[in-house]
C-alpha atoms as a PDB file:
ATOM      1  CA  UNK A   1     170.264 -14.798  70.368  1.00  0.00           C
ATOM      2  CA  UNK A   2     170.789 -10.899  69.198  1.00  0.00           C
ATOM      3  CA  UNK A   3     171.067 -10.270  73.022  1.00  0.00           C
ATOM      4  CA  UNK A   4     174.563 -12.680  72.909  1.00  0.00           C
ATOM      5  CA  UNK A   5     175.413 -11.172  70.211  1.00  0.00           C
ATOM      6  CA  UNK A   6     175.176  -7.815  71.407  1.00  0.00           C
ATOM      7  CA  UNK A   7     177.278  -9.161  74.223  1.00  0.00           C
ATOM      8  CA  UNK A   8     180.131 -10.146  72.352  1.00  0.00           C
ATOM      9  CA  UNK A   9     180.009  -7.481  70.666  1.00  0.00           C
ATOM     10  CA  UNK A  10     180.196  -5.262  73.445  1.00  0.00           C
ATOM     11  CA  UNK A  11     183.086  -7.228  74.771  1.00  0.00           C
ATOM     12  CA  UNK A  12     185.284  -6.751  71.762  1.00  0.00           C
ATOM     13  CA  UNK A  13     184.489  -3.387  71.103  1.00  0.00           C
ATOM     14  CA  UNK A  14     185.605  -2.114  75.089  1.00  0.00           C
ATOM     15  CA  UNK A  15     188.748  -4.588  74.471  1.00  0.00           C
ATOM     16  CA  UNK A  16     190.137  -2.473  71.466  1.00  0.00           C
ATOM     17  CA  UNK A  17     189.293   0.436  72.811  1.00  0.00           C
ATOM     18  CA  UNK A  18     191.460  -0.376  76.091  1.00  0.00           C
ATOM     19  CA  UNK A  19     193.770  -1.697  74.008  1.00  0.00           C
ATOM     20  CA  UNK A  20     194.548   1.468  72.145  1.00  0.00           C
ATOM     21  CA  UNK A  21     193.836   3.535  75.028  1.00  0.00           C
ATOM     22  CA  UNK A  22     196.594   1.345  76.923  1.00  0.00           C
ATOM     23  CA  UNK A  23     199.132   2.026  73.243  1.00  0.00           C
ATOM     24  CA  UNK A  24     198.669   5.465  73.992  1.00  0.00           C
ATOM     25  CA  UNK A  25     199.317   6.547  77.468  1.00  0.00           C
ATOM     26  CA  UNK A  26     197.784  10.092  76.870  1.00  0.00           C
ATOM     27  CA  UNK A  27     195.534  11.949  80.126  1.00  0.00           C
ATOM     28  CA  UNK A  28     193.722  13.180  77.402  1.00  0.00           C
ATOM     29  CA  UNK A  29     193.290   9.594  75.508  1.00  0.00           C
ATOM     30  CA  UNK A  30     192.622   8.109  79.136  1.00  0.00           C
ATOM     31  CA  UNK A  31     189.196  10.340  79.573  1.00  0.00           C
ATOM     32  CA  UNK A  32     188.125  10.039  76.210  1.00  0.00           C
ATOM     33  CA  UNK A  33     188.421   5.675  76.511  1.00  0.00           C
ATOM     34  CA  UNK A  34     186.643   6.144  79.758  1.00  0.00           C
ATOM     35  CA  UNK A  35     183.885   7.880  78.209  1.00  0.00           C
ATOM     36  CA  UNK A  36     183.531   5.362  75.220  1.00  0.00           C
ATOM     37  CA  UNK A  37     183.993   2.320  77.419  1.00  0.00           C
ATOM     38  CA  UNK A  38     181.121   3.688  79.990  1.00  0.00           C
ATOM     39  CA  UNK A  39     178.709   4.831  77.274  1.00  0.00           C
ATOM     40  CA  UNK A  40     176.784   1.199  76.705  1.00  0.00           C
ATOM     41  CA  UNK A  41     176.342   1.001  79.942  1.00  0.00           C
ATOM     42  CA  UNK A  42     175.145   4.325  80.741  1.00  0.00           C
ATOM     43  CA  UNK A  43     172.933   4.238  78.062  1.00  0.00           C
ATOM     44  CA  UNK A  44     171.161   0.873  79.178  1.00  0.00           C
ATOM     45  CA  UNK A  45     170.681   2.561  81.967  1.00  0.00           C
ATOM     46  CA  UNK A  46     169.040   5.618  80.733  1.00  0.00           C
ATOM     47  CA  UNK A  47     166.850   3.095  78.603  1.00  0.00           C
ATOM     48  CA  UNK A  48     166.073   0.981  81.232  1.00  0.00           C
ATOM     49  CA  UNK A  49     165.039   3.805  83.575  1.00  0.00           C
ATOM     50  CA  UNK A  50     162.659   5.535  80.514  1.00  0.00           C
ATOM     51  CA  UNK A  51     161.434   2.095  80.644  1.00  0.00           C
ATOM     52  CA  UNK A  52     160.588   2.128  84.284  1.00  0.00           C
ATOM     53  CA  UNK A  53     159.680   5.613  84.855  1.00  0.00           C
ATOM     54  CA  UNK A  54     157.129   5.502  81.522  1.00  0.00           C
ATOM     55  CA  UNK A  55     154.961   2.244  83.053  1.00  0.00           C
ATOM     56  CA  UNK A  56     151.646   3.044  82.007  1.00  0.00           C
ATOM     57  CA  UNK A  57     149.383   3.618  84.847  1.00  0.00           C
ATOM     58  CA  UNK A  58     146.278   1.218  86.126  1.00  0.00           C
ATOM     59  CA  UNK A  59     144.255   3.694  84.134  1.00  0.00           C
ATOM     60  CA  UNK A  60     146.013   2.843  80.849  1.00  0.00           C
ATOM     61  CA  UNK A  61     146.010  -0.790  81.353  1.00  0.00           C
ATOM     62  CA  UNK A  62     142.558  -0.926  82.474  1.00  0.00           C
ATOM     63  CA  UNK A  63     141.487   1.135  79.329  1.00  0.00           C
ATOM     64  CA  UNK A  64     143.283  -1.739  76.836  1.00  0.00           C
ATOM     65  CA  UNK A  65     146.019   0.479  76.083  1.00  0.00           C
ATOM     66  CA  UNK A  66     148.705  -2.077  77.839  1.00  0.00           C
ATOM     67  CA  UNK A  67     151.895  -1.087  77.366  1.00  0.00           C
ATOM     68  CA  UNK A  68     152.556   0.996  74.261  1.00  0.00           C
ATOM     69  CA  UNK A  69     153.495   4.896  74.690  1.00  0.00           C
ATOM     70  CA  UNK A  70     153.000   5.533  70.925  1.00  0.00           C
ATOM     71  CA  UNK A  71     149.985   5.849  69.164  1.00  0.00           C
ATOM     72  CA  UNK A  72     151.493   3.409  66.090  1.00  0.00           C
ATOM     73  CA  UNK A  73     151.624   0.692  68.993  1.00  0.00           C
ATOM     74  CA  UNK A  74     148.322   1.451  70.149  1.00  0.00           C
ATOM     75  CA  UNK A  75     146.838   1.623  66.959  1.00  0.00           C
ATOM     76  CA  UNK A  76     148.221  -1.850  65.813  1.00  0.00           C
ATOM     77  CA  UNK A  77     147.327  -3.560  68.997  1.00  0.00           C
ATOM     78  CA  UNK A  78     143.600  -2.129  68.720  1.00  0.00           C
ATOM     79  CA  UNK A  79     143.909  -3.769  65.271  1.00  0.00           C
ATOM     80  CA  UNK A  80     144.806  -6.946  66.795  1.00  0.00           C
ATOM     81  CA  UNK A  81     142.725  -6.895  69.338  1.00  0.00           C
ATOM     82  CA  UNK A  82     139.536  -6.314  66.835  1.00  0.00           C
ATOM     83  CA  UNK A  83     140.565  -9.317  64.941  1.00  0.00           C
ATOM     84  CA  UNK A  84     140.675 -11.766  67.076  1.00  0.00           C
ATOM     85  CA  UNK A  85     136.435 -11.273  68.038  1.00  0.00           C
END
């Protein structure tokens, strides 16, 4: 559901930003809409590559660590983990 949300969201926000960016008709107002309609999208895509390019290794996995980079993460699945024996 937040994902949809998110969505529209999104959606509305890049409309009113081309929609003032269209008002305008500035170069200047032009490069600055392109860079705030692009950003989401770049940034997913930084996110999504940290994501892929911080995979823990068989090592990590193997060793009960799964997939959590921080030690917070670790620490509370450990926690888990020792409860449920």
């Amino acid at each position: 559901m937040f994902v949809v949300i998110f969505l529209i969201g999104a959606v509305v926000l890049l409309g009113a930003i081309m929609a003032v960016v269209g008002l305008i008709e500035k170069p200047a107002t032009y490069r600055i809409g392109l860079a705030l309609v692009a950003s989401p999208f770049l940034l997913y895509g930084a996110q999504f590559a940290r994501d892929f390019v911080t995979t823990p290794g068989r090592s990590a996995l193997e060793a009960g660590h799964g997939y959590f980079n921080r030690a917070a993460d670790r620490a509370l699945a450990v926690a888990i983990v020792a409860g449920e024996g």
